[in-house]
Protein backbone atom coordinates (compact mmCIF):
# COMPACT_ATOMS: atom_id res chain seq x y z
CA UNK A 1 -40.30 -32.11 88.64
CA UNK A 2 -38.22 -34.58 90.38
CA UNK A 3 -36.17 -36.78 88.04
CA UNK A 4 -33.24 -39.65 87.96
CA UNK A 5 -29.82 -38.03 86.99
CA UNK A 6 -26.92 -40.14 85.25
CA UNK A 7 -23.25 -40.18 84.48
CA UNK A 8 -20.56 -42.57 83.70
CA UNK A 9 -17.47 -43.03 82.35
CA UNK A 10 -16.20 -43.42 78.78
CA UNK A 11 -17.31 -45.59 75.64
CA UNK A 12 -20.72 -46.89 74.55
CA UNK A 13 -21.09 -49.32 76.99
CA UNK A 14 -20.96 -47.25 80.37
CA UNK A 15 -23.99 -44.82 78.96
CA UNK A 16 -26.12 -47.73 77.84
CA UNK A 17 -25.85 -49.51 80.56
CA UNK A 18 -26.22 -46.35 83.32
CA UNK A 19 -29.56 -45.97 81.16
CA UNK A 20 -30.60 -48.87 81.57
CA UNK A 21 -30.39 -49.26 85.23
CA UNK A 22 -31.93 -45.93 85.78
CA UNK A 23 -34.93 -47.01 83.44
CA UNK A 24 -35.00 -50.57 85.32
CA UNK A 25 -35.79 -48.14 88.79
CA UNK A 26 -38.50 -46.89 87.24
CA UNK A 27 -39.51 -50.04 85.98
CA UNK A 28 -39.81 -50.81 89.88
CA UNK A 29 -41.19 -47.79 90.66
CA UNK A 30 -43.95 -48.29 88.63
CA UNK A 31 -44.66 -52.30 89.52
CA UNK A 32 -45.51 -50.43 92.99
CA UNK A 33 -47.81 -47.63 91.77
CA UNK A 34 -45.83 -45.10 91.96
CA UNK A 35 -44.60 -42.50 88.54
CA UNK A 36 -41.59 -42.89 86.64
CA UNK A 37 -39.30 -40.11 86.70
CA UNK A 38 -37.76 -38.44 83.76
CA UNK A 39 -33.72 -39.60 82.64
CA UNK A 40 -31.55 -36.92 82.21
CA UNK A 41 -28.70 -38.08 80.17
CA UNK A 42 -25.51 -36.01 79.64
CA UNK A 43 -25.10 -36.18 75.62
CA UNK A 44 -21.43 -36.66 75.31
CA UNK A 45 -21.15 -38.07 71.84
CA UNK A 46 -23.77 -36.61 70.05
CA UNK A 47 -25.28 -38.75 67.53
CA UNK A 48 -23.94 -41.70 67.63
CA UNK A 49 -25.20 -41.82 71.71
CA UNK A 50 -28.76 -41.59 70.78
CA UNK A 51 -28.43 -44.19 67.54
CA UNK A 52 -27.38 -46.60 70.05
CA UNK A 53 -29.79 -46.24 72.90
CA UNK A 54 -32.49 -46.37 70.74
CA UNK A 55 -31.00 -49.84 68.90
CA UNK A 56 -30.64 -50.69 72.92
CA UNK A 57 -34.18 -49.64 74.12
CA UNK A 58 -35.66 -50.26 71.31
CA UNK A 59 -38.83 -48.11 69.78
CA UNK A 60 -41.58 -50.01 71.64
CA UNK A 61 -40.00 -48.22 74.86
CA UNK A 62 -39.16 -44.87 73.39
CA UNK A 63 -42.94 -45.01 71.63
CA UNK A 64 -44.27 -45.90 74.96
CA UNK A 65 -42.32 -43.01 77.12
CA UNK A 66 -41.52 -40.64 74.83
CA UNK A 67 -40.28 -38.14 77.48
CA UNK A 68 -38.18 -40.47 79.80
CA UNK A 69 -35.02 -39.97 78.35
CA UNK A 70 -33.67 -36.75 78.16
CA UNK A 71 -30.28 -35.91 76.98
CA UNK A 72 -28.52 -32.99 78.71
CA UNK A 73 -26.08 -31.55 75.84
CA UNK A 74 -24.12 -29.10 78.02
CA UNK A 75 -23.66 -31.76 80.49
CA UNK A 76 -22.06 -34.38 78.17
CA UNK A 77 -20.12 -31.51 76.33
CA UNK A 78 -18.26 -30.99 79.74
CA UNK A 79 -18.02 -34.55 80.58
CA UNK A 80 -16.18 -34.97 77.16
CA UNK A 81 -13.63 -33.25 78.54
CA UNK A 82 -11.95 -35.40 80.88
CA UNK A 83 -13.19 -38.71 78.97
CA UNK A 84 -10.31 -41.24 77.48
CA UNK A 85 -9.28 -40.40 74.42
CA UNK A 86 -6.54 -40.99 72.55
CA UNK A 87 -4.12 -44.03 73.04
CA UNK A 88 -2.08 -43.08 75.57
CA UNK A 89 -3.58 -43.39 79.28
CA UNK A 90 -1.10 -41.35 80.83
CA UNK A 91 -1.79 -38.35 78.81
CA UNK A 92 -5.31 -38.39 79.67
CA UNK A 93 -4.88 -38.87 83.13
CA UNK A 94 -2.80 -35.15 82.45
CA UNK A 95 -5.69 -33.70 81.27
CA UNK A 96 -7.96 -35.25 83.78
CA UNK A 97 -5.60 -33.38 86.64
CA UNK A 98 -4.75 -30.16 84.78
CA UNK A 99 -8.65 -29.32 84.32
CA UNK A 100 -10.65 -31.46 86.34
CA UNK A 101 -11.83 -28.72 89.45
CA UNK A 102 -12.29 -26.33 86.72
CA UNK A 103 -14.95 -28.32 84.55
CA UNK A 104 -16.58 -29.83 87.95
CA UNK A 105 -16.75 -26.33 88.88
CA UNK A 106 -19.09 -24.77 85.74
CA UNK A 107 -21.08 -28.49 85.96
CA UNK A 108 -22.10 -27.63 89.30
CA UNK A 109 -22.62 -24.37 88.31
CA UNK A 110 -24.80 -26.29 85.20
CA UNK A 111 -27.04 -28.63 87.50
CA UNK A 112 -27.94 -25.25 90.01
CA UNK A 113 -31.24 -24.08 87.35
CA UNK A 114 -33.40 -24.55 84.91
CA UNK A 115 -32.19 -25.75 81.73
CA UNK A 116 -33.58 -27.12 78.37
CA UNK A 117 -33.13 -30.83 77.76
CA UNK A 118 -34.27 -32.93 74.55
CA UNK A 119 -35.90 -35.87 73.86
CA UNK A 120 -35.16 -38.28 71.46
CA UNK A 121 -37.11 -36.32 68.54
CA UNK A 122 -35.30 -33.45 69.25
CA UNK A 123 -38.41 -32.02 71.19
CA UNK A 124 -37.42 -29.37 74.43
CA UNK A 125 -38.19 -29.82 77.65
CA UNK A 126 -37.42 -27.51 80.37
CA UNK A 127 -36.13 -29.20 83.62
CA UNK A 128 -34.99 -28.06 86.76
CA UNK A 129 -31.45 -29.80 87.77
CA UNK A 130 -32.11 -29.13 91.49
CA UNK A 131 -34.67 -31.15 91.23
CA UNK A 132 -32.65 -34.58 90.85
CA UNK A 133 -34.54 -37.75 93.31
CA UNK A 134 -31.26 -39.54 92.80
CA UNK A 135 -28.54 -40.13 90.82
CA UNK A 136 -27.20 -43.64 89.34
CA UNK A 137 -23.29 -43.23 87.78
CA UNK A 138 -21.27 -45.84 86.35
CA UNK A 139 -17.64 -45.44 86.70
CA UNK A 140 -18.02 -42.03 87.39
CA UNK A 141 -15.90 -39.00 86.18
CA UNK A 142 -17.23 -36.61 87.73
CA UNK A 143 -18.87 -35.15 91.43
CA UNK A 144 -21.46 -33.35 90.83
CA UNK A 145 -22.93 -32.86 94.34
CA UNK A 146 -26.47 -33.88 93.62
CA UNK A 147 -28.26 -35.94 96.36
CA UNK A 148 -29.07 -39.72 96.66
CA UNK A 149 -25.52 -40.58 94.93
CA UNK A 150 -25.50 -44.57 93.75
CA UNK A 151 -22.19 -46.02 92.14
CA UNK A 152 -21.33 -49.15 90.15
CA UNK A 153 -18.56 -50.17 89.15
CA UNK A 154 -19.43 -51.55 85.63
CA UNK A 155 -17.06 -54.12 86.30
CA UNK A 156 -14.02 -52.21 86.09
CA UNK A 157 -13.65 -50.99 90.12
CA UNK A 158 -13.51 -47.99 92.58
CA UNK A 159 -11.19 -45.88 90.01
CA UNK A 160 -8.93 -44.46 92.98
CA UNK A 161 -8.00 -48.25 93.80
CA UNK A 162 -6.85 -49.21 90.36
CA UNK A 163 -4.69 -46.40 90.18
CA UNK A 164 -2.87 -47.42 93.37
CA UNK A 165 -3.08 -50.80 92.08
CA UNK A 166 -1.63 -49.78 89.18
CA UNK A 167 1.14 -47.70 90.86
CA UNK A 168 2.76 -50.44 93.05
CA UNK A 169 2.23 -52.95 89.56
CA UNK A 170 5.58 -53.55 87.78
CA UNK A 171 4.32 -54.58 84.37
CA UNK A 172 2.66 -51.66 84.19
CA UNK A 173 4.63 -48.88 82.14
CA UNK A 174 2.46 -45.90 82.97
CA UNK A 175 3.74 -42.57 84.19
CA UNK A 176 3.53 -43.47 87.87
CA UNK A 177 3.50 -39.76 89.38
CA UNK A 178 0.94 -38.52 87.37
CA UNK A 179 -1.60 -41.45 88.76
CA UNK A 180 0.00 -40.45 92.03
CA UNK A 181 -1.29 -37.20 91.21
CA UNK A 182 -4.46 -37.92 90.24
CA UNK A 183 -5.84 -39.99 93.46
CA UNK A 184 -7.46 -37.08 94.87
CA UNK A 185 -9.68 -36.82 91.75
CA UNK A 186 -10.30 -39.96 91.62
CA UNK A 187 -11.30 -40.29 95.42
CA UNK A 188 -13.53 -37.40 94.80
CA UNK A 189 -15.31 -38.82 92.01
CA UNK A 190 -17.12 -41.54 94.51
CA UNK A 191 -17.43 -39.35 97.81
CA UNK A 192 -20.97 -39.68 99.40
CA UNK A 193 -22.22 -42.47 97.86
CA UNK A 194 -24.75 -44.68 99.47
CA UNK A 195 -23.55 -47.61 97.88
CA UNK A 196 -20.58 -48.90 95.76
CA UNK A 197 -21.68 -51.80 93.66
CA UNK A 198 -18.96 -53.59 92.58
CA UNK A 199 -19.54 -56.61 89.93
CA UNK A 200 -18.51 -60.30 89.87
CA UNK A 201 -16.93 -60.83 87.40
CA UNK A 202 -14.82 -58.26 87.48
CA UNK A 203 -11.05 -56.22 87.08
CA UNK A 204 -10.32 -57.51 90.93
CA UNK A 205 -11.91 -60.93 90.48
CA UNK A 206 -8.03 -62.27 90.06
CA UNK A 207 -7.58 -61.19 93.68
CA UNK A 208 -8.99 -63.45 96.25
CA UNK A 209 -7.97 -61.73 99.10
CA UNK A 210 -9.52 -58.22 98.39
CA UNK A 211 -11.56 -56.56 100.95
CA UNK A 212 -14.90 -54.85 100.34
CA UNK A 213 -14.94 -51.49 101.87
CA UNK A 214 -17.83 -50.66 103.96
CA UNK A 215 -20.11 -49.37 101.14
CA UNK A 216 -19.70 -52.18 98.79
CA UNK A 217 -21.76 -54.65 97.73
CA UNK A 218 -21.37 -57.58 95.02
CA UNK A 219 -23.89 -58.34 92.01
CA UNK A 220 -24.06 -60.42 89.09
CA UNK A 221 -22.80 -58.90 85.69
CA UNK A 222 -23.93 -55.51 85.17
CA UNK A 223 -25.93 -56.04 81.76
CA UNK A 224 -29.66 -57.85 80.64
CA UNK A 225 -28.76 -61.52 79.80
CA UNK A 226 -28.77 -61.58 76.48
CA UNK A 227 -31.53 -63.38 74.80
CA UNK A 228 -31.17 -66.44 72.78
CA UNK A 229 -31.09 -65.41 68.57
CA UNK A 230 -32.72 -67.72 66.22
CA UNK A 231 -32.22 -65.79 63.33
CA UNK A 232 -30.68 -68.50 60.12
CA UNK A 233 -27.36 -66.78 59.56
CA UNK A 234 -25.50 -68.41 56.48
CA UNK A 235 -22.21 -68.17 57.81
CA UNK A 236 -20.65 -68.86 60.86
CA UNK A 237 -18.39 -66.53 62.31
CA UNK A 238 -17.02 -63.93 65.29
CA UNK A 239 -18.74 -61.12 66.38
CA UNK A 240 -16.58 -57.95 66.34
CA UNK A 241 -17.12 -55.41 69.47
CA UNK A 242 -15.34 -52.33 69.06
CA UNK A 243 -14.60 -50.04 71.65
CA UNK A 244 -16.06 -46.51 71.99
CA UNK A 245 -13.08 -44.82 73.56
CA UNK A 246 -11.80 -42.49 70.05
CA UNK A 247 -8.04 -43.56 69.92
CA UNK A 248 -8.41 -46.50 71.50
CA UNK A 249 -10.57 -47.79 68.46
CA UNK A 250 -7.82 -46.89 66.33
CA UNK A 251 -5.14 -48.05 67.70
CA UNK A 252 -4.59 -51.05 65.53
CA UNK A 253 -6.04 -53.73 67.99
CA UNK A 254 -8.56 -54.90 66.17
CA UNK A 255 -6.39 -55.74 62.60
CA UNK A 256 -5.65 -59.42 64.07
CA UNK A 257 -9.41 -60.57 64.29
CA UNK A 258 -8.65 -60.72 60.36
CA UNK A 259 -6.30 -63.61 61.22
CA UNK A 260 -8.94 -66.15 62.88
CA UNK A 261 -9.98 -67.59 59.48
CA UNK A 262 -13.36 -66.86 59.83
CA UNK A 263 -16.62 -64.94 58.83
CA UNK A 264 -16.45 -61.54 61.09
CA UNK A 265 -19.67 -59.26 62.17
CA UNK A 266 -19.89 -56.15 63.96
CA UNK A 267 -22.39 -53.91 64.64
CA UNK A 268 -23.40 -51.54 61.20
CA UNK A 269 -22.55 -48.25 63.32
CA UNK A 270 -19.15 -49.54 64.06
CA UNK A 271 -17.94 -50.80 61.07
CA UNK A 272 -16.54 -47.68 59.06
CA UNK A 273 -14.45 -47.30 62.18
CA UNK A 274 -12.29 -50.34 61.35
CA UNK A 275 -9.10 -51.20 59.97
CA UNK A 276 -9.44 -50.47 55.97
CA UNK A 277 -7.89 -53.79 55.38
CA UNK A 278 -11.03 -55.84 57.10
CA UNK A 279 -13.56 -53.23 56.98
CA UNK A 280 -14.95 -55.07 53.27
CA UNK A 281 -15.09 -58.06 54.87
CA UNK A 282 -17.28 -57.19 57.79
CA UNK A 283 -20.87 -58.26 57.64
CA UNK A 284 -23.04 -55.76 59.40
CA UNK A 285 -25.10 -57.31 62.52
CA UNK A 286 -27.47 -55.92 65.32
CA UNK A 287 -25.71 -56.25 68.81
CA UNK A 288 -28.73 -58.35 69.96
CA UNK A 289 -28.43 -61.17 67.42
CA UNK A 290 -25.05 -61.99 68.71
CA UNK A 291 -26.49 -64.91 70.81
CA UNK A 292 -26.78 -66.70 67.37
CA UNK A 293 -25.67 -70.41 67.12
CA UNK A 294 -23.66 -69.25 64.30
CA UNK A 295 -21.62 -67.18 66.33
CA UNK A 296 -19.18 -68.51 67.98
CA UNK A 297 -16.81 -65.79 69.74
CA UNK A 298 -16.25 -62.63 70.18
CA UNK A 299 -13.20 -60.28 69.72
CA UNK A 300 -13.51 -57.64 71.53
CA UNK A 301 -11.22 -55.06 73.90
CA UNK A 302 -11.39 -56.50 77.40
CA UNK A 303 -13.65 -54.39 79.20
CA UNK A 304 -16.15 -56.14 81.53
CA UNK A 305 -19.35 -55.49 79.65
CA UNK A 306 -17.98 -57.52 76.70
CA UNK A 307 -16.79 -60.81 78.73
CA UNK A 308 -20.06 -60.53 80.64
CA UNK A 309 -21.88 -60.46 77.20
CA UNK A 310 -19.94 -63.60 75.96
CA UNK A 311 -19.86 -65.56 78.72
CA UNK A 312 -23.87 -65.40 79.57
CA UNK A 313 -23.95 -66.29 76.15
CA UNK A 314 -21.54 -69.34 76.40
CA UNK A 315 -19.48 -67.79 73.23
CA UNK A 316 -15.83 -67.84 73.41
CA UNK A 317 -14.21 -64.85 73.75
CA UNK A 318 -10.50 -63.45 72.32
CA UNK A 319 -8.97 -60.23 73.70
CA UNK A 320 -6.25 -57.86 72.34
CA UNK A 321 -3.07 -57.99 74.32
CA UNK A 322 -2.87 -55.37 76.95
CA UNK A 323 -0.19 -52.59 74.91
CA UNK A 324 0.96 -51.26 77.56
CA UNK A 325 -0.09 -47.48 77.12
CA UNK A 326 -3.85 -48.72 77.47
CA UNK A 327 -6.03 -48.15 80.44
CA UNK A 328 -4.18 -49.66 83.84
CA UNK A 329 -7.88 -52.26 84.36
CA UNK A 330 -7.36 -53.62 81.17
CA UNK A 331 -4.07 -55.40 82.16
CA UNK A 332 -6.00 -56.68 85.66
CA UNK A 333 -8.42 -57.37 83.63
CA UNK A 334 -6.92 -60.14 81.62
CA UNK A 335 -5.79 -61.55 84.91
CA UNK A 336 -9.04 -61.89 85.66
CA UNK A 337 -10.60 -63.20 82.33
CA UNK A 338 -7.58 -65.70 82.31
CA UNK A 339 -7.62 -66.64 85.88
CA UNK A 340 -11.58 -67.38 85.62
CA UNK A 341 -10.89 -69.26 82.29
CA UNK A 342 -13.41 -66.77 80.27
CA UNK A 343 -11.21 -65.73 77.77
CA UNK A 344 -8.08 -65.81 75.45
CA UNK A 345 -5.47 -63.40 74.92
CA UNK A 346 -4.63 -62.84 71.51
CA UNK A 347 -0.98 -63.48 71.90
CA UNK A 348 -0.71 -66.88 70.04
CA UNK A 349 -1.23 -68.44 66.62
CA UNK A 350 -5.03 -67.23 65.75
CA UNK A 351 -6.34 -70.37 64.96
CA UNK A 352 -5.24 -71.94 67.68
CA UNK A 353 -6.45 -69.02 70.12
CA UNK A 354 -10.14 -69.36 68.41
CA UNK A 355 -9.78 -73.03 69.46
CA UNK A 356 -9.27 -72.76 73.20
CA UNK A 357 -11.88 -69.70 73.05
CA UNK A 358 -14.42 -71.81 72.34
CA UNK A 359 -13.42 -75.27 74.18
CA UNK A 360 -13.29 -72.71 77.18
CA UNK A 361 -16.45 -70.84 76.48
CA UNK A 362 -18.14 -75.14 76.93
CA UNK A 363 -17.19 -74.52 80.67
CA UNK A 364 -18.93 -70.93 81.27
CA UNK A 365 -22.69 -72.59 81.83
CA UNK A 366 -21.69 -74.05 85.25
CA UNK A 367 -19.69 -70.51 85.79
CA UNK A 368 -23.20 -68.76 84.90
CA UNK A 369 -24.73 -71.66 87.35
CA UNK A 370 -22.38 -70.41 90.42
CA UNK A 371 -23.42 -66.76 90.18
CA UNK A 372 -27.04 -68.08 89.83
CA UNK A 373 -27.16 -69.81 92.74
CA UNK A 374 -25.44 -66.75 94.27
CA UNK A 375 -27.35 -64.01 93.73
CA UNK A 376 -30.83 -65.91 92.20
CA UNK A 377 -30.37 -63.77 88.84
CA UNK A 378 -27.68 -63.18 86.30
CA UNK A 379 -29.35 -59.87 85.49
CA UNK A 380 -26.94 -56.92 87.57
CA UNK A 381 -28.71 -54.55 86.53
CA UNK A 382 -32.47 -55.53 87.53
CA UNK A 383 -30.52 -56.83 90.96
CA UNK A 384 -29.05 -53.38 91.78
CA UNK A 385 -32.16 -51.75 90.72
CA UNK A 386 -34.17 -53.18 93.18
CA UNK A 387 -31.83 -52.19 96.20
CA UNK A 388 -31.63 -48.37 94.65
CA UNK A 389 -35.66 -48.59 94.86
CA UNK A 390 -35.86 -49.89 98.48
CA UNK A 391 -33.66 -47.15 99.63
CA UNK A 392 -34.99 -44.13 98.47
């Protein structure tokens, strides 16, 4: 049976949004008649993967294709391999070169026979990995040599030109000839792909003068507008957004959101993952009420998926200070966010950083306006579903 294959990098938001686009082709697929093809989704961390995709699917879908999705545990155990963890970016990028043609080795190995995948209810179904239509990857980690390769970026770029980005970058503190190193990799990650979607915003947006290369093509954000909330909240406050990189999470980034003087809410799966000293004061809140009127930023790590969330929500958002051992993007990131006037750095007196948030997040709707007129949809993923459907 023929079916859509996934991968992506690290965190929550790479997997839910990879899911999402696949299950957007078969949305398309099936407005023209044709069947939807099974998901198979590498299950890198466990639990926790499949709590969220169902709180971002939600059960109508799952009730309605109970066998779409189905989560590949042997895939995401080797994927978890080479995925950020820890604090320091240089040390994974060690890892990453000390074992990467190994693990892509045994994966490939993996995806040549039949193998047992689960659904959601922990029901097996036997699949065939040679049998893969196409496959959809966001920030890829790995090549697995399956056919009909599609790339996006998820905002954060081509990962071989951030590293040489990041190598000629003076700010940036990283050891330099281990990145050297690791440019192969990274160039093999995205070989053979019939298109390179890169996202606007996004880490290169600072530079005006950037070049697509001849596979690359622009779209709006790369996540579902989020829908207006109505829901009476009796508090105003910030939405918390934690990362789902392990180390990263704990690296003490998130203790200053305590500082803004207000009401904070997070997610209910995140929260025992925060600082002890604001975890009690966190009140628990689904990811898809954040477009409350009672919210009125978000603090959050700067990775794409979170600005694009704010901003199509007109929120103001506040970022962490780039640490200097983080992820290389992050720092060209908050070029970006500042550049584009999205976003404040954390790097001031809190409440005055919550007040420029949200006087800049007043000046995002005619942002959101540009794009619109651009592309005739905020929606990146719908838009990049469509072209994957008319080309294969």
């Amino acid at each position: 049976m023929s079916y859509i294959a996934t991968t992506f990098a690290h965190g929550n938001g790479p997997y839910s949004r990879c899911v999402e686009w696949a299950v957007e082709v078969n949305n398309a697929k099936e407005k023209k008649g044709l069947q939807r093809l099974p998901i198979a989704v590498p299950l890198v961390y466990q639990e926790r993967q499949k709590k969220i995709l169902k709180e971002e699917l939600g059960e109508a879908f799952i009730s309605a294709h109970p066998d779409e999705i189905l989560f590949d545990a042997k895939h995401g155990e080797l994927l978890s391999q080479i995925m950020f963890k820890g604090s320091d970016y240089s040390e994974n990028l060690r890892k990453l070169y000390d074992n990467y043609y190994a693990i892509e080795a045994e994966l490939q190995k993996h995806l040549e026979g039949k193998r047992e995948l689960q659904t959601f209810d922990g029901r097996t179904i036997e699949m065939d990995l040679r049998d893969a239509e196409l496959q959809l990857g966001l920030n890829n980690r790995m090549q697995t040599g399956l056919p009909n390769q599609f790339y996006t970026a998820g905002g954060a770029g081509p990962f071989d030109e951030v590293l040489i980005r990041a190598i000629a970058d003076k700010e940036i503190k990283l050891d330099k000839e281990i990145m050297q190193n690791v440019l192969p990799i990274a160039r093999r990650m995205i070989e053979n792909q019939k298109i390179i979607f890169s996202n606007e915003p996004g880490v290169f947006s600072y530079d005006s003068s950037r070049k697509l290369m001849h596979n690359e093509r622009l779209t709006p954000p790369f996540v579902h507008v989020p829908e207006a909330d109505s829901t009476n909240l009796p508090w105003k406050g910030i939405y918390l957004l934690m990362t789902g990189i392990d180390g990263v999470r704990e690296s003490g980034m998130y203790n200053a959101a305590a500082e803004l003087g207000m009401n904070l809410f997070a997610p209910s799966f995140s929260i025992s993952g925060l600082p002890e000293s604001i975890r009690s004061k966190v009140i628990p809140l689904d990811p898809k009420r954040m477009n409350n009127p009672s919210i009125v930023a978000q603090y959050a790590r700067a990775g794409w998926i979170s600005v694009w969330i704010s901003h199509l929500s007109e929120k103001g958002f506040i970022t962490p200070a780039y640490n200097g051992i983080d992820d290389p993007e992050m720092l060209f990131n908050l070029r970006g966010i500042e550049k584009l006037g999205l976003g404040v750095i954390m790097n001031d007196n809190p409440q005055s950083v919550l007040e420029r948030a949200t006087k800049m997040a007043e000046g995002t709707h005619s942002f959101n306006e540009a794009l619109l007129k651009k592309y005739g949809t905020l929606d990146g993923i719908t838009y990049s579903a469509e072209i994957v459907f008319n080309l294969i």
